[in-house]
Protein backbone atom coordinates (compact mmCIF):
# COMPACT_ATOMS: atom_id res chain seq x y z
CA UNK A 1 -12.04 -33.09 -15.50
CA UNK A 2 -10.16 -35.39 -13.50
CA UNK A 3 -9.38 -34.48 -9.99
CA UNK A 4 -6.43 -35.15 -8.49
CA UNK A 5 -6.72 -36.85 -4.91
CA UNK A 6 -3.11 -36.60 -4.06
CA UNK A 7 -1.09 -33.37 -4.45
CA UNK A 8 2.29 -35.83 -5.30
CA UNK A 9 3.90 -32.75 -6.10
CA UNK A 10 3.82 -30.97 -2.36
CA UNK A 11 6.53 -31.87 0.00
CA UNK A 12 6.17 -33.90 2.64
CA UNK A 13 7.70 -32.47 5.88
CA UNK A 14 10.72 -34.21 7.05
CA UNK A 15 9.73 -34.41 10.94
CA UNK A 16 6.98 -34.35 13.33
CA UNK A 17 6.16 -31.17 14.84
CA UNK A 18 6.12 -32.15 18.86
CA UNK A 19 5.54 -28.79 20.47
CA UNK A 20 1.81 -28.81 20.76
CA UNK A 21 2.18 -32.84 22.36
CA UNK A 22 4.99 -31.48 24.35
CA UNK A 23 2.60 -28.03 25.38
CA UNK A 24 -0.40 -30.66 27.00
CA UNK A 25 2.39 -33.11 28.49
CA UNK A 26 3.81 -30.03 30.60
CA UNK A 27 0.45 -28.70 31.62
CA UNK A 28 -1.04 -32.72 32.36
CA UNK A 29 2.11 -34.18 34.59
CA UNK A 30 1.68 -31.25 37.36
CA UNK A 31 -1.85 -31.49 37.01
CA UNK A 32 -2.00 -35.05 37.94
CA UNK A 33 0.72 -35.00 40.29
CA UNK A 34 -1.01 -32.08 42.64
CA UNK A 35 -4.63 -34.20 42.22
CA UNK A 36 -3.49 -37.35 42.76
CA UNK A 37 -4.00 -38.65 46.33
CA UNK A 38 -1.54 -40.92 48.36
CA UNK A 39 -3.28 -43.25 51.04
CA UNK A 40 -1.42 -45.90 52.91
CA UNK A 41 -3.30 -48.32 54.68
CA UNK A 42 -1.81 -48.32 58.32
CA UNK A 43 -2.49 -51.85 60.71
CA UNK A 44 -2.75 -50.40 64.14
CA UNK A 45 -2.13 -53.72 66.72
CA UNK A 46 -4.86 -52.30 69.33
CA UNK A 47 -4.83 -54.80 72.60
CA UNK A 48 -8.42 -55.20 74.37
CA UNK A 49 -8.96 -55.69 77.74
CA UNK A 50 -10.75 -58.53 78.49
CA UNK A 51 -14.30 -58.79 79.91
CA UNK A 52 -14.73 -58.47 83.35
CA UNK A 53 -16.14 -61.54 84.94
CA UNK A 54 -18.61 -59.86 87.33
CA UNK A 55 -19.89 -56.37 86.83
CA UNK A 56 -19.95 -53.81 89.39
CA UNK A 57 -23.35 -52.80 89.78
CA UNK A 58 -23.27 -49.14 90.89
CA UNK A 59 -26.58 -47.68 92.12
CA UNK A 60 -27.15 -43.63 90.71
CA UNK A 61 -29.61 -41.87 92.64
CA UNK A 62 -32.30 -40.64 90.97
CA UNK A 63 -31.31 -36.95 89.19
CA UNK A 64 -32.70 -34.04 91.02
CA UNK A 65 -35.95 -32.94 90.03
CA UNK A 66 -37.28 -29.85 91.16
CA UNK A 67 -40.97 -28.97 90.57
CA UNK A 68 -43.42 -26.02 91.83
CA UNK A 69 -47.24 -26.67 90.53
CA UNK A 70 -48.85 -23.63 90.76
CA UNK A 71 -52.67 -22.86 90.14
CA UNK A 72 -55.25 -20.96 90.91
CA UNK A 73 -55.80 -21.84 94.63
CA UNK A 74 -52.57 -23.90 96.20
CA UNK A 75 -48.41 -24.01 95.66
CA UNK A 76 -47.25 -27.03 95.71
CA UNK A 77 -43.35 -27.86 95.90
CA UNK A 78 -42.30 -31.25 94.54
CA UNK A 79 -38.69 -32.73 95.36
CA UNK A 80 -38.68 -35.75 92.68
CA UNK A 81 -42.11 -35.87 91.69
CA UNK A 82 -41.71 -39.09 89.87
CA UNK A 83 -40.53 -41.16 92.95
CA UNK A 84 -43.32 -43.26 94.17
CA UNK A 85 -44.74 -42.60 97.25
CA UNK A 86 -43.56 -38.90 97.18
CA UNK A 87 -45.88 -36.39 98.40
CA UNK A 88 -45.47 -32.57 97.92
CA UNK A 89 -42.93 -30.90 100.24
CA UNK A 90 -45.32 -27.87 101.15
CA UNK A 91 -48.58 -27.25 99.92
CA UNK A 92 -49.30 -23.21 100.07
CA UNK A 93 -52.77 -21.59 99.72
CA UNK A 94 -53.12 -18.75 97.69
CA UNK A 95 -56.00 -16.77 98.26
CA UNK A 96 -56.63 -13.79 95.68
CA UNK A 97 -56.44 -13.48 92.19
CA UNK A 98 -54.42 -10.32 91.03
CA UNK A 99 -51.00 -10.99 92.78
CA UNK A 100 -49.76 -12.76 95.75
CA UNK A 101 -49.24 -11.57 99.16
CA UNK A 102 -46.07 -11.05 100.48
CA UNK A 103 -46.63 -13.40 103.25
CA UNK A 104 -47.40 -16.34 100.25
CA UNK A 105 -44.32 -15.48 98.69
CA UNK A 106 -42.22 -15.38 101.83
CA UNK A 107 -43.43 -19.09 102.86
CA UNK A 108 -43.03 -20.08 99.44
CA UNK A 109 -39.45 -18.80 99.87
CA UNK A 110 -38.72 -20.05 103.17
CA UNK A 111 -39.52 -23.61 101.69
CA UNK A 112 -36.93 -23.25 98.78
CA UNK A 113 -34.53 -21.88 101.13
CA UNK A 114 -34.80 -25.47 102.82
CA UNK A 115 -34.89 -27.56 100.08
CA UNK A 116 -31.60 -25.62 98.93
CA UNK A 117 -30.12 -26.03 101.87
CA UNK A 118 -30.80 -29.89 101.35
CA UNK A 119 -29.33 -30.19 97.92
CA UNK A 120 -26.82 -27.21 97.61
CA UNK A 121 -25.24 -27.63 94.17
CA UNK A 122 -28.97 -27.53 92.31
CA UNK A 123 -29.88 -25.05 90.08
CA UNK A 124 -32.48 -25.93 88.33
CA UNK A 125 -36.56 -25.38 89.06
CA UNK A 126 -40.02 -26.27 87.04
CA UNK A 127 -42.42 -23.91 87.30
CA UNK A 128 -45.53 -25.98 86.30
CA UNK A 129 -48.61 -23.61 85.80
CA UNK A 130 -52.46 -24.44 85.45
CA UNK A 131 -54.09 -22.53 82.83
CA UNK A 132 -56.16 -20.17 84.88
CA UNK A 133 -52.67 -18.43 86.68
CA UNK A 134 -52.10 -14.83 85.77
CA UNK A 135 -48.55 -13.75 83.74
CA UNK A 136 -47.84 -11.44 86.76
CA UNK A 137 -48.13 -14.12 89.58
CA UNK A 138 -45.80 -16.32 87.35
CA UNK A 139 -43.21 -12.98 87.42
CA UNK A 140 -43.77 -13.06 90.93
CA UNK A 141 -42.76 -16.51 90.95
CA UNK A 142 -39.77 -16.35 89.04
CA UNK A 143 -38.68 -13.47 90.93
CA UNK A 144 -38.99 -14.89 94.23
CA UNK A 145 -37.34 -18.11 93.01
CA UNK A 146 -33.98 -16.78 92.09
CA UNK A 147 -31.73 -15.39 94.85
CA UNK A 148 -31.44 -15.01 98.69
CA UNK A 149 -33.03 -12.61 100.94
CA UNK A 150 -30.11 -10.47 101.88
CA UNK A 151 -30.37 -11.19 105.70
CA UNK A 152 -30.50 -15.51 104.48
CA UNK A 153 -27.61 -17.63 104.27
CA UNK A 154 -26.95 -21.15 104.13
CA UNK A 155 -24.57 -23.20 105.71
CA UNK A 156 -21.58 -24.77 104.24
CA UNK A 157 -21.98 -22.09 101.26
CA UNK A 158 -19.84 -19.08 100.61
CA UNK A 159 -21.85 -15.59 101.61
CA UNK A 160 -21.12 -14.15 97.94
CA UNK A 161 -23.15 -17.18 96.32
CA UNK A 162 -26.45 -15.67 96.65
CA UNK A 163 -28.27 -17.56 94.41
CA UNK A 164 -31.32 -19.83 94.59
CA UNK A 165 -32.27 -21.45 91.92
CA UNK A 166 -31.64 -18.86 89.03
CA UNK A 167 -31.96 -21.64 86.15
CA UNK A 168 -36.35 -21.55 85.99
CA UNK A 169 -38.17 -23.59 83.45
CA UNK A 170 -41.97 -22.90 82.41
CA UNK A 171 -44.55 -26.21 82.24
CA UNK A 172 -41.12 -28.59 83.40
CA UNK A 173 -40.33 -28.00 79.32
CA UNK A 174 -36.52 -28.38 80.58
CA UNK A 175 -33.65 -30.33 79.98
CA UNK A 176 -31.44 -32.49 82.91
């Protein structure tokens, strides 16, 4: 009837039993010493220079800007189009509609000849299209725009180097 709370009569053990505290201190000390992160804060003395008094103003010329606006009837070959006051440096008619003639393409090419000759390390030309101008007179374009004839040279350049201006951008969607 009357239940015992307390077995008095079981022994009581006669120490504590440290192997499972000892288990999770051997597995949480490496644990924590490989997670833990060190950081000392370093003072670096950095000396300034002082401000200059009166700046240098240096004058950059304007960055190279080659453009070729092409449409249906004329060439035209731009040498920094946004320069004010600049006019085209040739303006080439194009009669026809299929492809162009081979003496359009030679003027066209004798005038980028010069211009290279002008401003030898350049690379870089905008090929700026009107709507109405065919896919193969663009080729044409890009063909004619790329390397030397083989009889051309130009001065002060090595005879190897026979490009023109092989880097060609569509509707001037390029980047200095």
């Amino acid at each position: 009837m009357f239940k015992r709370r307390h077995d008095f009569h079981k022994p009581l053990p006669d120490d504590l039993n440290l192997t499972p505290f000892l288990d999770v201190m051997v597995t949480l000390i490496p644990f924590l010493m490989l997670s833990i992160s060190f950081t000392a804060v370093v003072v670096v003395k950095a000396a300034l220079p002082s401000p200059v008094k009166s700046p240098v103003k240096v004058s950059m010329p304007p960055p190279f800007d080659l453009v070729t606006q092409v449409s249906t009837d004329t060439i035209k070959v731009w040498v920094n189009p946004a320069s004010l006051g600049t006019r085209p440096v040739a303006q080439i008619a194009t009669p026809g509609k299929d492809r162009y003639s081979d003496a359009t393409l030679d003027s066209l090419h004798k005038v980028l000849v010069r211009v290279k000759a002008q401003h030898p390390s350049e690379k870089r030309l905008a090929l700026d299209a009107s709507p109405g101008v065919s896919l193969e007179r663009m080729s044409q374009l890009m063909d004619i725009t790329g390397s030397l004839m083989p009889d051309e040279s130009i001065a002060g350049r090595p005879s190897v180097d026979r490009t023109l201006f092989p880097d060609v951008a569509l509707k001037g969607v390029y980047v200095p």
